[in-house]
Protein backbone atom coordinates (compact mmCIF):
# COMPACT_ATOMS: atom_id res chain seq x y z
CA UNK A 1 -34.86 32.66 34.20
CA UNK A 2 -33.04 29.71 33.01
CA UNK A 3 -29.71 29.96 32.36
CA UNK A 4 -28.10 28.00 29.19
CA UNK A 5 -24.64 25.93 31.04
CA UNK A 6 -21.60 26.21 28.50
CA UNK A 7 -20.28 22.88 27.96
CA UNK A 8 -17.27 22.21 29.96
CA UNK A 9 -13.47 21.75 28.06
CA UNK A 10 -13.90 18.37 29.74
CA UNK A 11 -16.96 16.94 28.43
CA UNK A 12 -15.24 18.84 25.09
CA UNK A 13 -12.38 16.55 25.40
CA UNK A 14 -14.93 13.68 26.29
CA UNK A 15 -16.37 14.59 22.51
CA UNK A 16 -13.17 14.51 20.93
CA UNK A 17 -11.84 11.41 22.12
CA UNK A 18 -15.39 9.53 21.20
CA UNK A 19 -14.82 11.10 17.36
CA UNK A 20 -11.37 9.53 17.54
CA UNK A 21 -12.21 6.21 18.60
CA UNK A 22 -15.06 6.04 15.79
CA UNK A 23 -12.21 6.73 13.77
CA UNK A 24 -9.86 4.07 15.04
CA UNK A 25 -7.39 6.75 15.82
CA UNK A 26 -4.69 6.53 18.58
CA UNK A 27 -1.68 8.70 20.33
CA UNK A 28 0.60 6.74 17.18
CA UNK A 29 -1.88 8.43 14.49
CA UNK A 30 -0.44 11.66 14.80
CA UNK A 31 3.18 10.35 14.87
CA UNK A 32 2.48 8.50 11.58
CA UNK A 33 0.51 10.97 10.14
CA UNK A 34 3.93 13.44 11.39
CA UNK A 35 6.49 10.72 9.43
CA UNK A 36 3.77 10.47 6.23
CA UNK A 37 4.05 14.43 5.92
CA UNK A 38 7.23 14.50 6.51
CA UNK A 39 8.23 12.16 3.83
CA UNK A 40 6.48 13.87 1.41
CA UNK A 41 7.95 16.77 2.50
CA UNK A 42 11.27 15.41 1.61
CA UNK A 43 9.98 14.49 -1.68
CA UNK A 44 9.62 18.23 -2.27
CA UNK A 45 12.37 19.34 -1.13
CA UNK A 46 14.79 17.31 -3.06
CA UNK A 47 12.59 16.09 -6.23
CA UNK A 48 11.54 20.14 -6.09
CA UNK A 49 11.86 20.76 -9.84
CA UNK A 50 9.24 17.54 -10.43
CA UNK A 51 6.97 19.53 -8.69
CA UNK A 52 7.81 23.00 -9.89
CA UNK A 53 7.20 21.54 -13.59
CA UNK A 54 3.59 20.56 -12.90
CA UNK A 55 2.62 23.64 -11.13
CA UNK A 56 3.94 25.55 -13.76
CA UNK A 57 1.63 24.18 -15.27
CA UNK A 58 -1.39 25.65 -13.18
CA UNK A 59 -3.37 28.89 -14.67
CA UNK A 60 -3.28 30.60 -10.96
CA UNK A 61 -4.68 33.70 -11.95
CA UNK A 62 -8.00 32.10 -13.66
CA UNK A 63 -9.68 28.77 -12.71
CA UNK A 64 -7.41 27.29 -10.59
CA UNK A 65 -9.36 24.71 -9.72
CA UNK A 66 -10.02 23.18 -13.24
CA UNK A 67 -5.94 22.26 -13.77
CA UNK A 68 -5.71 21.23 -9.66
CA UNK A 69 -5.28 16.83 -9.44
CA UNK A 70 -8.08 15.79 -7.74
CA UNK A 71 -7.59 12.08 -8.13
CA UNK A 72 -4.35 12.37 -6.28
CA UNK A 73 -5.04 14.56 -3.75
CA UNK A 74 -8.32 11.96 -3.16
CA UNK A 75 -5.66 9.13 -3.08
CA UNK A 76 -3.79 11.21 -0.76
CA UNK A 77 -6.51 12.17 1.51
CA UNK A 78 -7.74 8.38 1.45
CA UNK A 79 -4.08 7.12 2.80
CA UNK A 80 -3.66 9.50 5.69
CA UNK A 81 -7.17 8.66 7.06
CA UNK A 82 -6.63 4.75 6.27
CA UNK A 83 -2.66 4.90 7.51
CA UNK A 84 -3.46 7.02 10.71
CA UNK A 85 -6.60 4.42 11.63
CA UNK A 86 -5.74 2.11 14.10
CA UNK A 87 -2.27 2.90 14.22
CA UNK A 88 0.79 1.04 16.18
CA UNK A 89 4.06 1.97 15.77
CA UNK A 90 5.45 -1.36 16.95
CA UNK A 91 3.01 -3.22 14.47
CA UNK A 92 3.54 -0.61 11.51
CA UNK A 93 7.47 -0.65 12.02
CA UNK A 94 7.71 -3.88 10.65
CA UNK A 95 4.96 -3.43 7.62
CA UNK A 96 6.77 -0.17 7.13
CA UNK A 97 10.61 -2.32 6.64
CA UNK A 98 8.90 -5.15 4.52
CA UNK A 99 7.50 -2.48 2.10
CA UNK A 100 10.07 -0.21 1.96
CA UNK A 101 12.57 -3.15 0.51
CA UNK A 102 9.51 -4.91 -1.12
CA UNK A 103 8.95 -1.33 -2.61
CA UNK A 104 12.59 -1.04 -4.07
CA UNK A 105 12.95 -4.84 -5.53
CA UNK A 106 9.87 -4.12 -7.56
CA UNK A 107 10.53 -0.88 -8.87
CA UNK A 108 14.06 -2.61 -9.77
CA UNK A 109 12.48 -5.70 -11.50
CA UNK A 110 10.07 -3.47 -14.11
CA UNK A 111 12.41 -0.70 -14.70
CA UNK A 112 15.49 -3.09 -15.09
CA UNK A 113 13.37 -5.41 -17.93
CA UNK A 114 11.53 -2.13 -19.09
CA UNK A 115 8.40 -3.68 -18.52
CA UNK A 116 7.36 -0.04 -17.00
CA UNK A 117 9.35 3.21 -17.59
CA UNK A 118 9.17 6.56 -15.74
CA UNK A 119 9.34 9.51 -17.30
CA UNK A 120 12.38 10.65 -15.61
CA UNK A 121 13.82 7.18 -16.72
CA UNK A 122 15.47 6.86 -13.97
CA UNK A 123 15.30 2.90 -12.86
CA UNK A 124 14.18 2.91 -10.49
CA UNK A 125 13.82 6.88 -9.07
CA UNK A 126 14.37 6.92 -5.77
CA UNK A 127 11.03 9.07 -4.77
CA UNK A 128 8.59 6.47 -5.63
CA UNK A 129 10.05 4.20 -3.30
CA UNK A 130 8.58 5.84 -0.05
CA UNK A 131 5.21 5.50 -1.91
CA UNK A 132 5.27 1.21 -1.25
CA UNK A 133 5.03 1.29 2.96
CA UNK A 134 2.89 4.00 2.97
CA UNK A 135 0.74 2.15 0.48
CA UNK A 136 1.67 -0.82 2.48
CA UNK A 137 -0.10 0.58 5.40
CA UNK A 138 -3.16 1.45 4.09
CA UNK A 139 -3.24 -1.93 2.69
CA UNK A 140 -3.32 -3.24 6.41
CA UNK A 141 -5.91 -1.04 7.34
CA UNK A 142 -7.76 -2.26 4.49
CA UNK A 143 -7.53 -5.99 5.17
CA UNK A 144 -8.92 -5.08 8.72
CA UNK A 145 -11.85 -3.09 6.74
CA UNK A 146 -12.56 -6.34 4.78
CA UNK A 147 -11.92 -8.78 7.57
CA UNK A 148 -14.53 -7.39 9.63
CA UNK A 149 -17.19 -6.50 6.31
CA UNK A 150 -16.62 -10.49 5.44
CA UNK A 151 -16.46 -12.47 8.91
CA UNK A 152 -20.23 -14.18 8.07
CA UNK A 153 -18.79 -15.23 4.52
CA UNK A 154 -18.06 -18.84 4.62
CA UNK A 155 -15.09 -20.04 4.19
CA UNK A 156 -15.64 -22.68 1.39
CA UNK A 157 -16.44 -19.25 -0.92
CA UNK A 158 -13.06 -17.98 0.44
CA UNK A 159 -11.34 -21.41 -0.67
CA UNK A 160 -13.07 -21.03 -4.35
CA UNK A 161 -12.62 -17.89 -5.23
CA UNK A 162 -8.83 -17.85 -3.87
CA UNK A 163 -8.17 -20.31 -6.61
CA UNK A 164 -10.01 -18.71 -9.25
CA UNK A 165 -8.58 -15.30 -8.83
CA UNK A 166 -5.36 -16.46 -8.37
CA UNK A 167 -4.72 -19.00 -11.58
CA UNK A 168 -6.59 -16.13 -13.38
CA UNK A 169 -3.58 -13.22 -12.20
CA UNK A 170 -1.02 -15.89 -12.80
CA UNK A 171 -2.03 -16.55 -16.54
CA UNK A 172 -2.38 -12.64 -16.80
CA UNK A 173 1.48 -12.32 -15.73
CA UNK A 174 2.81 -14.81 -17.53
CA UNK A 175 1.24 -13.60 -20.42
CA UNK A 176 1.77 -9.56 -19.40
CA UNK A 177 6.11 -10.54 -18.64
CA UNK A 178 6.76 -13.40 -21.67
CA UNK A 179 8.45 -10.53 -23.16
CA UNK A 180 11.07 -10.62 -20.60
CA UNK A 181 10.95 -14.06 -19.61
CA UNK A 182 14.69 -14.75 -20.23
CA UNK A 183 15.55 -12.33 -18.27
CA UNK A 184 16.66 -13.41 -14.83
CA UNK A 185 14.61 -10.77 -12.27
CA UNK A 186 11.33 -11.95 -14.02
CA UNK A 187 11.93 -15.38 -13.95
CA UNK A 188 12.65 -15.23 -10.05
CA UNK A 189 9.53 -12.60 -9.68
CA UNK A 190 7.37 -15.80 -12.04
CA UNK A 191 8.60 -18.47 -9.57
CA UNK A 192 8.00 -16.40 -6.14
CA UNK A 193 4.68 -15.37 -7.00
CA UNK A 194 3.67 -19.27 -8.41
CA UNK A 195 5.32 -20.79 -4.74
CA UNK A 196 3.58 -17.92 -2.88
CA UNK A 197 0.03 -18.70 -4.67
CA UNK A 198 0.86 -22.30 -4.00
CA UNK A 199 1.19 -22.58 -0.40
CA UNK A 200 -1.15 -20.46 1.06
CA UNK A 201 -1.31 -20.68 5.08
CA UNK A 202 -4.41 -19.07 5.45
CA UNK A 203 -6.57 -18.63 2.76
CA UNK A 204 -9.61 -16.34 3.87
CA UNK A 205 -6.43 -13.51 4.74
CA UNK A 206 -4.33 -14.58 1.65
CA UNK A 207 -7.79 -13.65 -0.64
CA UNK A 208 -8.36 -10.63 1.37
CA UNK A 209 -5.35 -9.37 1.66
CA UNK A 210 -4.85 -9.39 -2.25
CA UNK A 211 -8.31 -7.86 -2.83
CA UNK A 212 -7.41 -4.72 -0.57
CA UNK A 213 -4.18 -4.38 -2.48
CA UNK A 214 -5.67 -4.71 -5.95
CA UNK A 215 -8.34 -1.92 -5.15
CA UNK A 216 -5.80 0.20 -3.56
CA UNK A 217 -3.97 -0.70 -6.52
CA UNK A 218 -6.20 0.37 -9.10
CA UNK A 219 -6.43 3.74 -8.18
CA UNK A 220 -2.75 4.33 -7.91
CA UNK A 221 -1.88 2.69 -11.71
CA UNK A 222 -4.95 5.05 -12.72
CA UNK A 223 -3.44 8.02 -11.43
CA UNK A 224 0.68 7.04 -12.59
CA UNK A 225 -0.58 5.88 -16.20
CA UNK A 226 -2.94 8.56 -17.16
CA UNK A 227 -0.39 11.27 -16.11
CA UNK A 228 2.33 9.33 -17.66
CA UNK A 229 4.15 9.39 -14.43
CA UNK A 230 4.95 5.76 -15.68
CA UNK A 231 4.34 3.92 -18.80
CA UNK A 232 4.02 0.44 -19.55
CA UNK A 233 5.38 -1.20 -22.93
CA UNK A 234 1.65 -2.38 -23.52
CA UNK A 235 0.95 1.65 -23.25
CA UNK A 236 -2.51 0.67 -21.22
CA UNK A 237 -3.86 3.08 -18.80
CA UNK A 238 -3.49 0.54 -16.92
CA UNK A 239 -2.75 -2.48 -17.66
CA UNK A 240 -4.87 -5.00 -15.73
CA UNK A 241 -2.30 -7.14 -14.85
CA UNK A 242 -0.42 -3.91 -13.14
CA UNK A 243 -3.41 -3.34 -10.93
CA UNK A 244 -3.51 -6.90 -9.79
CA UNK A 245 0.11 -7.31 -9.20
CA UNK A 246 -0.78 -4.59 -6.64
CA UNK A 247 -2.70 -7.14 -4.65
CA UNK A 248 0.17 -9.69 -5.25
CA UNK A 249 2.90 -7.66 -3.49
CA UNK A 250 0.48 -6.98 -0.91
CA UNK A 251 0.04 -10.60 -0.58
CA UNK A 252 3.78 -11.23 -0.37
CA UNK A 253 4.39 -8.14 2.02
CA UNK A 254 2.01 -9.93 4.34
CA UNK A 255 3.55 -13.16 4.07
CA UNK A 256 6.92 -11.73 4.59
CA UNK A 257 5.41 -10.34 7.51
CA UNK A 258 3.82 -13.07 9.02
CA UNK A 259 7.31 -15.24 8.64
CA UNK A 260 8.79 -12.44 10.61
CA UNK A 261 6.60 -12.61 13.36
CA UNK A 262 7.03 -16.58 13.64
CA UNK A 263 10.98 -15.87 13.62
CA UNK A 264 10.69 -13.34 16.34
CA UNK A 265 8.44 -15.41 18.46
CA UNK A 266 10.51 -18.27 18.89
CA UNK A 267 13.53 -16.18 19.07
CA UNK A 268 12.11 -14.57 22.08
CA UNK A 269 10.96 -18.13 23.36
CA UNK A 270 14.87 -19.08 23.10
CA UNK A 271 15.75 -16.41 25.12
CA UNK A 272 13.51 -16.74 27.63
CA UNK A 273 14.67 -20.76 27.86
CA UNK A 274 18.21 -19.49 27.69
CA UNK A 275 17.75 -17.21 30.81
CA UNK A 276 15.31 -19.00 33.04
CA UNK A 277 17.79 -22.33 32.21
């Protein structure tokens, strides 16, 4: 009689790790994954009557299902897995800084000039600023998605299409902001984005990069505008020019990003001098 062998907990293990590395996970997935939750968590905790007020708004003892937000919890479920591939904690730290105060200048630029309001009209509410590094992050892992999908492309289509989907986004803002023109945060947030578009370093990543962010993007204005989480003064759901300013602050996160890493280079390199001299 043949006997069937039980598989072993180590060739188990063997399994696991393969489906992780498919994944792009790593030991720092979990730990992001751990600081994701937990930020959310703290969300909850002290934005709790946000939250209360919507699922009050759930019929629990029919079909639950029917009143449940499936967009989010897709956008949501998207992140994590995005966030958690490929994950460094020494890489992410920085990403995680950039669009954190990235995060909070923006929210204070369209709530401060009223080009968007949320409905708590608070400007801007301090709970939507954890959602710009997480969004940051899956932004990265995006780019990396795209890098790899487009590495045959050449780089003369790169070079065209930078230009045209850049002059096109900066007509769209000028046009989207003129309201607020005057106003002193716009005008600054006008000539960053015109001297960012301007000098581009690299151009295949600059294009990328701002693709990623304006998909990401589009899915995240969908969700705020349609459950008037926030509004714009144009009252579209949404406004075209708010998706693609998604992939703009993406683009200046990573630029902010990559001037960091020069800085800390050659500050290292100065050390080194310093103490081998």
């Amino acid at each position: 009689m043949h006997k069937h062998m039980k598989p072993s907990s180590g060739s188990q293990e063997n399994k696991k790790t393969r489906q992780r590395n498919r994944l792009g996970w790593t030991r720092d997935s979990y730990t992001i994954m751990g600081i994701f939750a937990g930020i959310v968590g703290l969300i909850l905790y002290f934005w709790w009557p946000l939250a209360e007020d919507y699922l009050s708004q759930v019929d629990w003892s029919g079909d639950w299902w029917r009143y449940m937000d499936w967009l989010l919890i897709g956008i949501f479920l998207v992140m994590s897995l995005l966030i958690m591939a490929g994950a460094n904690l020494k890489r992410d730290l920085l990403m995680v800084i950039i669009g954190t105060a990235g995060g909070l200048v923006i929210e204070s630029w369209g709530t401060q000039t009223s080009i968007w309001t949320y409905y708590t009209l608070e400007r801007p509410p301090l709970w939507i600023v954890p959602a710009w590094p997480i969004a940051s992050l899956a932004i990265d892992r995006l780019v990396s998605l795209f890098n790899r999908a487009t590495e045959h492309v050449p780089t003369r289509w790169f070079v065209s299409l930078y230009w045209l989907m850049m002059s096109f986004f900066l007509v769209l803002m000028i046009i989207f902001v003129w309201p607020t023109i005057t106003r002193s945060l716009t005008s600054m947030s006008l000539g960053l984005s015109i001297l960012i578009i301007a000098t581009p370093k690299d151009i295949r990543m600059a294009l990328i990069t701002f693709m990623a962010g304006t998909a990401l993007g589009y899915f995240l204005e969908l969700w705020g505008t349609t459950r008037l989480c926030w509004t714009y003064y144009t009252l579209e759901q949404p406004p075209l020019f708010a998706v693609m300013a998604h992939g703009m602050a993406a683009l200046a996160f990573w630029r902010v990003k990559v001037l960091a890493e020069l800085l800390f280079a050659r500050s290292r390199r100065r050390v080194s001098l310093a103490e081998s001299s």
